[in-house]
Protein backbone atom coordinates (compact mmCIF):
# COMPACT_ATOMS: atom_id res chain seq x y z
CA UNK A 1 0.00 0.00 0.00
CA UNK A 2 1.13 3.23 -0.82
CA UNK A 3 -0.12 6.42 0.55
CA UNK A 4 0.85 10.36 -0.71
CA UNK A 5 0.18 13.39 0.46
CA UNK A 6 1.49 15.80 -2.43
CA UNK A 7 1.97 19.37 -1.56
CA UNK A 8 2.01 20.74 -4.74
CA UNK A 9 4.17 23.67 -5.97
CA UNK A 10 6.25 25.35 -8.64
CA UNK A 11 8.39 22.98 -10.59
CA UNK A 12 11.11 21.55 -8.30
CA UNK A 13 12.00 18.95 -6.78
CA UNK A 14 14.52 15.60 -6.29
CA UNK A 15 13.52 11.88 -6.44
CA UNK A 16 15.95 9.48 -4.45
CA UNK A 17 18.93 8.47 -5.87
CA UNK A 18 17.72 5.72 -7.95
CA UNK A 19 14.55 6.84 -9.43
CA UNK A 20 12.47 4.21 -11.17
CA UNK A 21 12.13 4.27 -15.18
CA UNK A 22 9.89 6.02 -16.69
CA UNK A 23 8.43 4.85 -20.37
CA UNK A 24 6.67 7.33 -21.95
CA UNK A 25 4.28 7.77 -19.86
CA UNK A 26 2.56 11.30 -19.54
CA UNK A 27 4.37 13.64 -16.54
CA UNK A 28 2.67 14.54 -13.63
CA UNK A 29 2.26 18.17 -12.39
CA UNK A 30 5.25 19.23 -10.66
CA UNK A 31 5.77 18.86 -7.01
CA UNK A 32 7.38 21.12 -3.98
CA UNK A 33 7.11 18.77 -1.80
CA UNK A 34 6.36 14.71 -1.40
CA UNK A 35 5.17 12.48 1.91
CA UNK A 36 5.14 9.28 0.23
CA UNK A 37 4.49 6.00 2.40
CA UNK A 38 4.60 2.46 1.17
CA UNK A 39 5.50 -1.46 2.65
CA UNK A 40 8.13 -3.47 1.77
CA UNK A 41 6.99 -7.34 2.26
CA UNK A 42 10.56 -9.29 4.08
CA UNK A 43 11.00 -12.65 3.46
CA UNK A 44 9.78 -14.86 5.89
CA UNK A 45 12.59 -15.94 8.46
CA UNK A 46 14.53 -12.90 7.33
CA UNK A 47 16.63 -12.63 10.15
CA UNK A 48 18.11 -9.27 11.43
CA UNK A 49 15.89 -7.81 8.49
CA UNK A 50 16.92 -3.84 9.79
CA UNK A 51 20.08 -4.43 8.81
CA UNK A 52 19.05 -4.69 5.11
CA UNK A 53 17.76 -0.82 5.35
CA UNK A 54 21.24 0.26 7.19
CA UNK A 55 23.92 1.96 5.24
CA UNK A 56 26.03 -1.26 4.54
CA UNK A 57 23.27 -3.60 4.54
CA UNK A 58 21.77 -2.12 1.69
CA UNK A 59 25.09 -3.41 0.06
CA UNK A 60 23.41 -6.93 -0.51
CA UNK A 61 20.46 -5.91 -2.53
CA UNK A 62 20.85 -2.41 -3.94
CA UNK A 63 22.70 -2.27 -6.85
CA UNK A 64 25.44 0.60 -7.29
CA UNK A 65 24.97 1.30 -3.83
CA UNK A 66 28.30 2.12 -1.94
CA UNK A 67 28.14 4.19 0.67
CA UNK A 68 31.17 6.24 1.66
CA UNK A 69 31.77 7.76 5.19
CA UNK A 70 34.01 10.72 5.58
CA UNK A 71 34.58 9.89 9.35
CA UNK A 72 34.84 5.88 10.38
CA UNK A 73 31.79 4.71 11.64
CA UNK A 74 31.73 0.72 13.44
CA UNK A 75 28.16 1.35 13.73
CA UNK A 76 26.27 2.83 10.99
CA UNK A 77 22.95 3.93 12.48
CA UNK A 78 24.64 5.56 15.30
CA UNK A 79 22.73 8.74 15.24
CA UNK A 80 24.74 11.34 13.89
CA UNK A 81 26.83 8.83 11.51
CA UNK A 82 27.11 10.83 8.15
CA UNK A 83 27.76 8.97 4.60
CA UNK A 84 27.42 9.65 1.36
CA UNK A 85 26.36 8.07 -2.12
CA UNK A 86 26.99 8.64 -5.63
CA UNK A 87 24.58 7.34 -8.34
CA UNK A 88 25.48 8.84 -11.97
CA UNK A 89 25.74 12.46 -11.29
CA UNK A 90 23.84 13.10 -8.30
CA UNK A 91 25.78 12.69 -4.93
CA UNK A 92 23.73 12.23 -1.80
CA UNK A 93 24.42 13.19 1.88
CA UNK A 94 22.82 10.95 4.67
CA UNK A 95 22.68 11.67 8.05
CA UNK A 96 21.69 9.00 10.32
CA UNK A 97 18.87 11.10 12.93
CA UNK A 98 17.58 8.27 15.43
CA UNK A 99 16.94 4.39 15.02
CA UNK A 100 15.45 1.89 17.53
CA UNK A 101 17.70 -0.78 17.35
CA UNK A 102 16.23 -4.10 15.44
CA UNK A 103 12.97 -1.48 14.79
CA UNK A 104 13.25 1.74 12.70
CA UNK A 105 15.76 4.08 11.78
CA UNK A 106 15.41 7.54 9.99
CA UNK A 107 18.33 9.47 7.97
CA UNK A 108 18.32 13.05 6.56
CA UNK A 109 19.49 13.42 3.07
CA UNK A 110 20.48 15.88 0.93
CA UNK A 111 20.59 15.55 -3.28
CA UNK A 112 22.80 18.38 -3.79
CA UNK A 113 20.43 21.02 -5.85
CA UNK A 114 17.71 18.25 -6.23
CA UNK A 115 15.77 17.33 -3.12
CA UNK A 116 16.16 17.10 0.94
CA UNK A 117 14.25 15.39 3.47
CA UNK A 118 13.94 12.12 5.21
CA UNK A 119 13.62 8.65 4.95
CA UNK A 120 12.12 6.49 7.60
CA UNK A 121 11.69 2.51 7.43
CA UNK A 122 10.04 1.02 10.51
CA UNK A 123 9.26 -3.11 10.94
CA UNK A 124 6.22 -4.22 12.09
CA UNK A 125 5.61 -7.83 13.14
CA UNK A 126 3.97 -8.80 10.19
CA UNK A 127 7.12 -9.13 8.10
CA UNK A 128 6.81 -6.20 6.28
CA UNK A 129 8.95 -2.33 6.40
CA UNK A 130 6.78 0.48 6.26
CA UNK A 131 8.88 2.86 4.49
CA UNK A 132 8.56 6.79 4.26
CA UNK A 133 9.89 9.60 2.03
CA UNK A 134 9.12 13.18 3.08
CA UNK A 135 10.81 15.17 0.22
CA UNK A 136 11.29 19.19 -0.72
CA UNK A 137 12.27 19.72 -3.93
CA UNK A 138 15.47 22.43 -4.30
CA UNK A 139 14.89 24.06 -7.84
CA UNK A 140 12.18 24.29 -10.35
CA UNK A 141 13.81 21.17 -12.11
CA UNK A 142 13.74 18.99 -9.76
CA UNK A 143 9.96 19.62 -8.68
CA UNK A 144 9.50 18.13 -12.01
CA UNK A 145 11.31 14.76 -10.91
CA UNK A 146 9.70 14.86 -7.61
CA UNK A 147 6.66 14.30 -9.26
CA UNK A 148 7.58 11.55 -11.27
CA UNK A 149 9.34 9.55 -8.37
CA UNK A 150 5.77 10.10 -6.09
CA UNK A 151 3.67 8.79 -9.52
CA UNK A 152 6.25 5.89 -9.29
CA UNK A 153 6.52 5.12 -5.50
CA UNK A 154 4.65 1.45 -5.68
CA UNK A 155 6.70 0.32 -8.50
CA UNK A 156 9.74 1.74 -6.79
CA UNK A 157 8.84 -0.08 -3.56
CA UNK A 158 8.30 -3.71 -5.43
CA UNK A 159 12.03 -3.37 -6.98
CA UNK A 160 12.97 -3.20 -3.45
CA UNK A 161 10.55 -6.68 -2.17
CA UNK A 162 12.34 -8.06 -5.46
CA UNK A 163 16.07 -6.95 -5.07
CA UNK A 164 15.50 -8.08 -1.21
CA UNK A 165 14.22 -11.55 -2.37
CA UNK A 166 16.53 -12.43 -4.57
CA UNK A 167 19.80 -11.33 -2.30
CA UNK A 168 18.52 -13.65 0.48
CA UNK A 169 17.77 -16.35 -1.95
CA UNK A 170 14.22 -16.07 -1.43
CA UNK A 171 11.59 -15.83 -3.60
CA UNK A 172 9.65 -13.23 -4.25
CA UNK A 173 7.23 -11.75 -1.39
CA UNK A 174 3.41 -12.52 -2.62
CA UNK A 175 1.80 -9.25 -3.84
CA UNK A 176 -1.91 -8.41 -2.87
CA UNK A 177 -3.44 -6.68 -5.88
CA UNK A 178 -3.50 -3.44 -5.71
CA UNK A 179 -0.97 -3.24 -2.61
């Protein structure tokens, strides 16, 4: 399930760093701001299953992600712990802001003249991450791309079930219609 709460604006905005494809398809007005909200289905047994949402445990699943940290960090949800990723041109700044261990974290992030805002992922005991984007888009451009990534946000979400699935060797998380 995905839930959005668009704040529309003046062209601008910033989708995360690895926005999902678009083909075609007609663009949606342009967005100032995003609260986006969706679930991520774990596989079952998927033990330690925050870790796949941490800095280095996305790693396993995500390609191209590498996360670099300018100051060493043993523990990478520390709040506080800064990194940073690179995907094509855009570089990203993530700042780790609070986590309950084995529960939720949330990180600030910055696309450098695209977007800012947070990310949030929180288990439940279902097996599933609830996972929330609360963007601002930084130019008129970007408002633009904002739009597009909110339009996208379920598709977005299943690469992530998928990508998860297949890095623990598990198949893919049943989907509900319409979820």
């Amino acid at each position: 399930m995905v839930r959005t709460s668009p704040e529309p604006g003046p062209p601008e905005h910033g989708p995360p760093d690895h926005p999902p494809p678009t083909h075609g398809a007609a663009r949606p007005a342009p967005l100032r701001r995003a609260r986006l909200s969706g679930s991520v289905r774990l596989p079952t047994g998927c033990e330690a299953a925050l870790f796949l949402f941490t800095p280095r445990g996305e790693r396993l699943w995500a390609d191209g992600w590498d996360p670099q940290f300018p100051a060493p960090a043993d523990d990478d949800t520390e709040p506080g712990t800064v990194f940073e990723t690179v995907h094509g041109p855009q570089r990203t700044t993530w700042v780790v802001c609070a986590r309950e261990p084995g529960r939720s974290v949330r990180y600030a992030r910055v696309v450098h003249g695209r977007n800012a805002g947070t990310v949030t992922v929180t288990l439940d005991d279902a097996g599933s991450a609830t996972v929330d984007y609360d963007l601002t888009a930084l130019s008129d451009a970007a408002a633009t791309d904002l739009a597009q990534f909110a339009a996208h946000y379920s598709q977005y979400l299943q690469h992530w079930e998928e990508a998860i699935a297949g890095a623990t060797g598990t198949p893919d998380p049943p989907r509900t219609p319409g979820a």
